[in-house]
Protein backbone atom coordinates (compact mmCIF):
# COMPACT_ATOMS: atom_id res chain seq x y z
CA UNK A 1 68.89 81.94 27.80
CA UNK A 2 70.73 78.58 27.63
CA UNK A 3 74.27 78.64 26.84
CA UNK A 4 75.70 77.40 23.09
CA UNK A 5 75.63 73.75 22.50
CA UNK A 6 73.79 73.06 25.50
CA UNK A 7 71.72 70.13 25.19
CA UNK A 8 67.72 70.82 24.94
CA UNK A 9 65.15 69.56 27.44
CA UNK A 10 63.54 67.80 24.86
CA UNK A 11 66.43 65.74 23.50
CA UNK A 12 66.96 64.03 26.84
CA UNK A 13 64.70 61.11 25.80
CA UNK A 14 65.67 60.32 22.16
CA UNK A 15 68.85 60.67 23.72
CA UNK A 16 68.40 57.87 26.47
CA UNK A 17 66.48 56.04 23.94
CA UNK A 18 69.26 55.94 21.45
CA UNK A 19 71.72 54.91 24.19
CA UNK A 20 69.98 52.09 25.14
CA UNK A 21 68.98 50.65 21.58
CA UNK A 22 72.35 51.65 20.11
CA UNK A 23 74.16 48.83 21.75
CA UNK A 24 71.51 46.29 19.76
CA UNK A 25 73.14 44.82 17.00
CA UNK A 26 70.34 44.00 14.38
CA UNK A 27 72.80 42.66 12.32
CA UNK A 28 73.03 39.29 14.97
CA UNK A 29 69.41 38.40 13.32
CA UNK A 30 70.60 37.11 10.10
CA UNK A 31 73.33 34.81 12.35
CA UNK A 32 71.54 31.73 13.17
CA UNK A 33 71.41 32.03 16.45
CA UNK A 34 69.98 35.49 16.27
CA UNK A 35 67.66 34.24 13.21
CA UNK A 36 66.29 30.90 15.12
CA UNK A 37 65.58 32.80 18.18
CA UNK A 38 63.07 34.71 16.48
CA UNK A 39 61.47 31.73 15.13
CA UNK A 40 61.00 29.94 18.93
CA UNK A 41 59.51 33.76 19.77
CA UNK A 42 56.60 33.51 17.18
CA UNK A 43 56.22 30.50 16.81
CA UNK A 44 55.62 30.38 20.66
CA UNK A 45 53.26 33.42 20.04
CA UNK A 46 51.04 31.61 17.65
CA UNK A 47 51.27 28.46 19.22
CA UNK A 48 49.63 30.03 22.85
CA UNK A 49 47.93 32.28 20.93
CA UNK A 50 45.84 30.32 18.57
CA UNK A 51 44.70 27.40 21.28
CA UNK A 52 44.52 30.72 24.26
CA UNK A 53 41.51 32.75 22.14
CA UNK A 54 40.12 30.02 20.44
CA UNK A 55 36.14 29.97 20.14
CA UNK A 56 33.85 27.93 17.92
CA UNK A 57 30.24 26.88 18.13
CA UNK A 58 28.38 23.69 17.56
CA UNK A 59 24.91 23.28 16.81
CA UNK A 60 21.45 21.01 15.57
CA UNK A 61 18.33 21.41 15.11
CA UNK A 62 15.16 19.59 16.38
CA UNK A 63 11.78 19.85 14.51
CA UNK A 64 9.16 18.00 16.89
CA UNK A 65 6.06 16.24 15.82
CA UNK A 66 2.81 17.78 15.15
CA UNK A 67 2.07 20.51 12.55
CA UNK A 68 2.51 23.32 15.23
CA UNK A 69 5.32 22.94 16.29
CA UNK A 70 8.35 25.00 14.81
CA UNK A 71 11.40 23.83 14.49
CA UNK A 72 13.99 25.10 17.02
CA UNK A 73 18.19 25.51 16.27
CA UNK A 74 20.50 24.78 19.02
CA UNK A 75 23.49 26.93 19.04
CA UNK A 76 26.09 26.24 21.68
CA UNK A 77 29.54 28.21 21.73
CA UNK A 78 32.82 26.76 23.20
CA UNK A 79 36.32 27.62 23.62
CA UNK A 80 39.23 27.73 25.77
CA UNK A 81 40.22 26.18 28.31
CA UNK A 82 38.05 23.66 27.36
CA UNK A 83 35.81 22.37 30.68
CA UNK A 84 32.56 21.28 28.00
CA UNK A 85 30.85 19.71 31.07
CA UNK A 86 30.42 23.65 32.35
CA UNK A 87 28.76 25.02 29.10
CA UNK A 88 25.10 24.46 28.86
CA UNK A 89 22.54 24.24 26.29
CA UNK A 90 18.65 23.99 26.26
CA UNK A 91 17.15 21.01 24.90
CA UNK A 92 13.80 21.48 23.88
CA UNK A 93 10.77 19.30 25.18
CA UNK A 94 8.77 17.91 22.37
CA UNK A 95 6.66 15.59 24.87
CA UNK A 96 5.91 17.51 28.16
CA UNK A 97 4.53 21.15 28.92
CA UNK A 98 8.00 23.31 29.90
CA UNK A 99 9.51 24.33 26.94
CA UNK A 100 12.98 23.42 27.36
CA UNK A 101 15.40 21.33 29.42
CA UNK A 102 19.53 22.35 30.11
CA UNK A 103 22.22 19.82 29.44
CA UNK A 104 25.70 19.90 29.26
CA UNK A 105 28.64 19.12 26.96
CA UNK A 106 30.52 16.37 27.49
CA UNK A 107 34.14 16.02 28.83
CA UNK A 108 36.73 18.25 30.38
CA UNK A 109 40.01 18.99 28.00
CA UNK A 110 41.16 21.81 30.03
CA UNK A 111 44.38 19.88 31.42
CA UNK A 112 46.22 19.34 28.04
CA UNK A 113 45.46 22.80 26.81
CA UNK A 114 46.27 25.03 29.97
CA UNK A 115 49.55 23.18 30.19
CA UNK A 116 49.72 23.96 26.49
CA UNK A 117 49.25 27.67 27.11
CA UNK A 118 51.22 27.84 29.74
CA UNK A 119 54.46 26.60 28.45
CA UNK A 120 53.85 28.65 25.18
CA UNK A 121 53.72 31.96 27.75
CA UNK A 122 56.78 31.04 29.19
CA UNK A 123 58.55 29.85 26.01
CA UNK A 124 58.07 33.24 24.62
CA UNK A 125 59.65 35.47 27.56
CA UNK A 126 62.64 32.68 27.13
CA UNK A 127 62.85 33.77 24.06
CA UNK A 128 62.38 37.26 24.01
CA UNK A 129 65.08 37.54 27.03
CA UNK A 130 67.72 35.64 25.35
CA UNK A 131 67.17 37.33 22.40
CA UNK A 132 67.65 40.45 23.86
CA UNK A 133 70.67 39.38 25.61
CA UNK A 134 72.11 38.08 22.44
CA UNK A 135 71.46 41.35 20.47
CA UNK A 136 72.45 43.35 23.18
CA UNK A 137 75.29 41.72 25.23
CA UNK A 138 76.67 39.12 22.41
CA UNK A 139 79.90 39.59 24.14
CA UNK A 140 79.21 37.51 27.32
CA UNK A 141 78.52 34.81 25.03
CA UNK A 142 82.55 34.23 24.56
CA UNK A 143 83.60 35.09 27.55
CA UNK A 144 81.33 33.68 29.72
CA UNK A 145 81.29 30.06 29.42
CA UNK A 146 78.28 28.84 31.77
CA UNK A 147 75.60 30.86 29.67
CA UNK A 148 75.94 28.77 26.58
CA UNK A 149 75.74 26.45 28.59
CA UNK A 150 72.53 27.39 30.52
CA UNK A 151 70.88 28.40 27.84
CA UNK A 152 71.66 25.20 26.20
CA UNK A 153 70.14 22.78 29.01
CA UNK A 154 67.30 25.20 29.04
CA UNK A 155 66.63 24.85 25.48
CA UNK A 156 66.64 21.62 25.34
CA UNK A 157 63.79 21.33 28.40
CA UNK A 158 62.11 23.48 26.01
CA UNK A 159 62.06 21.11 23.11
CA UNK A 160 61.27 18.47 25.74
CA UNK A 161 57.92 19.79 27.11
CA UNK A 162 57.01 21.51 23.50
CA UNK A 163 57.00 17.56 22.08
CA UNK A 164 55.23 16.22 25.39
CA UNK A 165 52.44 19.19 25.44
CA UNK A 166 52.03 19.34 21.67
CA UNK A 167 51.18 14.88 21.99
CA UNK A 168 49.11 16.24 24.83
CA UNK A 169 47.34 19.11 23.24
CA UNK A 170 46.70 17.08 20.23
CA UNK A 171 44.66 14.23 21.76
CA UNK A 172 42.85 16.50 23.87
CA UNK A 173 42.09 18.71 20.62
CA UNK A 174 40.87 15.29 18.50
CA UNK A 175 38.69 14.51 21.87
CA UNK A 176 37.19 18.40 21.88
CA UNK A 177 36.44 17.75 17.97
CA UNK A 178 34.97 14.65 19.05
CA UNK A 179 33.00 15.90 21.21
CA UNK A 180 31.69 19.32 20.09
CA UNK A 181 30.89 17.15 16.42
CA UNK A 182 27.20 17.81 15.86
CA UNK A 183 26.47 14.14 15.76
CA UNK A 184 27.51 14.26 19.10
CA UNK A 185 25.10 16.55 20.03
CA UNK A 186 22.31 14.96 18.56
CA UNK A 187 23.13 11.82 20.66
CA UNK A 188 23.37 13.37 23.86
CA UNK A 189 19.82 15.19 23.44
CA UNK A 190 16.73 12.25 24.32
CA UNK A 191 14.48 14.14 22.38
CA UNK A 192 16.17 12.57 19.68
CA UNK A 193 15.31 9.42 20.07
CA UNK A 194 11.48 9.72 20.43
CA UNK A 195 9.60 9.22 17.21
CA UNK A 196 8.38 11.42 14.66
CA UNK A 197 11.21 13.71 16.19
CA UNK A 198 13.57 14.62 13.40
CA UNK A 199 17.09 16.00 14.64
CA UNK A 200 19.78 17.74 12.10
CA UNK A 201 23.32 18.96 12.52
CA UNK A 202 23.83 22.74 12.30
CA UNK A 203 26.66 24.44 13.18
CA UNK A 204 29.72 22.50 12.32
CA UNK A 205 32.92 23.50 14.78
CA UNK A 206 35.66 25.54 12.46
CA UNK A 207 38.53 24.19 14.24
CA UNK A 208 41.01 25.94 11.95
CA UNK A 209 42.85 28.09 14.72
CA UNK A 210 42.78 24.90 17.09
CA UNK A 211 44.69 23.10 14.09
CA UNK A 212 47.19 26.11 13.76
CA UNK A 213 48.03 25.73 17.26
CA UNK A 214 49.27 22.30 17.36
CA UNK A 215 51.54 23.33 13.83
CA UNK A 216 52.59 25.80 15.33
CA UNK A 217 53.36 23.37 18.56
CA UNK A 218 55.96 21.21 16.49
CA UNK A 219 57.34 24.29 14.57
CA UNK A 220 58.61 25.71 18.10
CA UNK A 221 59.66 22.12 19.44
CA UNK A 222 62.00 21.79 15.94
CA UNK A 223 63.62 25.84 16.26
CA UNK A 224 64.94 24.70 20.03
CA UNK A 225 66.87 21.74 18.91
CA UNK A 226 70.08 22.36 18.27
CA UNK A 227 73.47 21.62 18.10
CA UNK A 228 76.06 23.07 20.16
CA UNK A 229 79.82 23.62 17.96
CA UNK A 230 82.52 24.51 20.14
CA UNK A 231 84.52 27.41 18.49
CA UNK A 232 86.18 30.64 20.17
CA UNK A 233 82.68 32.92 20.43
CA UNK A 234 80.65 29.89 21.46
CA UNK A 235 78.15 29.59 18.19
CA UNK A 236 75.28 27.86 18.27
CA UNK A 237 74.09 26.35 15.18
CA UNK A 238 70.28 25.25 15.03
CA UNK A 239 68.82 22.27 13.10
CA UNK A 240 65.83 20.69 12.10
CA UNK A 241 64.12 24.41 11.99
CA UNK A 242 62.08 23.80 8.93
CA UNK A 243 60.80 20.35 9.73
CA UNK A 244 57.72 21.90 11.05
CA UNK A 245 56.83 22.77 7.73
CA UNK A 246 56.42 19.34 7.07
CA UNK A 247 54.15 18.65 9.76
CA UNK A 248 50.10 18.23 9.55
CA UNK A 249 47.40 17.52 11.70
């Protein structure tokens, strides 16, 4: 039988748990340090996010000459990272015997968006680690003078590449819209061209998510600039957060 007031085996893990999120101080969110920090985390999420798992599909359709022959729908389905010259699609064969012939989409965007991706993965963990320390160990930020520091020359290579990937990204996104167009398809298929061959667009590309991710892009690039104000606990006061909302495609 255990003893009084003994502590129960059970309340050993609330217990740790409550020990180590008692020392977060929630309360730091609404400061804008706290508050800003949360905006570079998801905006960084939705930024690698929506150009990571984006998908969309292209098509056309080709009705060949002759009373017999039925009209067939291309359907071709794209996405991330973006290597179009590795995704195939049957073209049919309105002339000769075989049925159908495979071709390729054109172009290879998979530079601009992996870097993209990439710097949005790392971005977040930035984030997420400073604001944990912030929450958690706001106390080092007065009496430790090189973090602010550090975290300020890191912040600002932030805003750097997020301007440099987001130009990147959206020139590479304008060529994969470019490129994926129906139109485009119907030019790149020489079935086209022959006569009494009648070729339509189908499936146009909802590029939606692709568009998000470039938003999103400049949103994350305007939460990291700041401005550093040298008072006793080493604030940080962030500007230009809301700019983003300003920005288009």
């Amino acid at each position: 039988m255990s003893e009084p007031g003994a502590p129960a085996a059970g309340d050993k893990a609330p217990r740790l748990q409550d020990r180590v999120l008692g020392g977060m101080r929630w309360g730091r969110l609404l400061e804008p340090l706290g508050f800003v920090k949360v905006l570079e985390w998801l905006f960084a999420i939705f930024a690698f996010g929506a150009c990571g798992s984006f998908s969309g599909e292209t098509g056309a359709t080709v009705k060949c000459n002759g009373e017999t022959k039925e009209m067939s729908a291309i359907s071709v389905q794209f996405g991330y990272p973006f290597r179009l010259y590795q995704i195939p699609f049957e073209m049919p064969d309105c002339e000769g015997e075989s049925e159908t012939r495979t071709l390729h989409l054109v172009g290879d965007f998979s530079a601009p968006a992996e870097f993209f991706v990439t710097l949005g993965v790392f971005s977040f963990l930035y984030a997420m680690a400073a604001l944990v320390l912030y929450l958690r160990f706001h106390s080092l930020y007065g009496e430790n003078k090189k973090l602010p520091f550090v975290d300020f020359c890191v912040t600002v290579c932030f805003a750097f590449l997020w301007l440099v990937a987001a130009a990147a990204w959206g020139k590479g996104l304008s060529d994969v819209k470019a490129a994926t167009r129906p139109s485009s398809l119907i030019a790149a298929m020489s079935v086209c061209q022959g006569q009494d061959v009648v070729c339509n667009a189908g499936a146009t590309p909802a590029m939606g998510l692709a568009n998000i991710s470039v938003v999103r892009a400049r949103c994350a690039g305007a939460a990291h600039t700041r401005v550093h104000v040298h008072t006793r606990v080493h604030t940080w006061m962030r500007a230009h957060t809301f700019i983003c909302l300003l920005g288009h495609t």
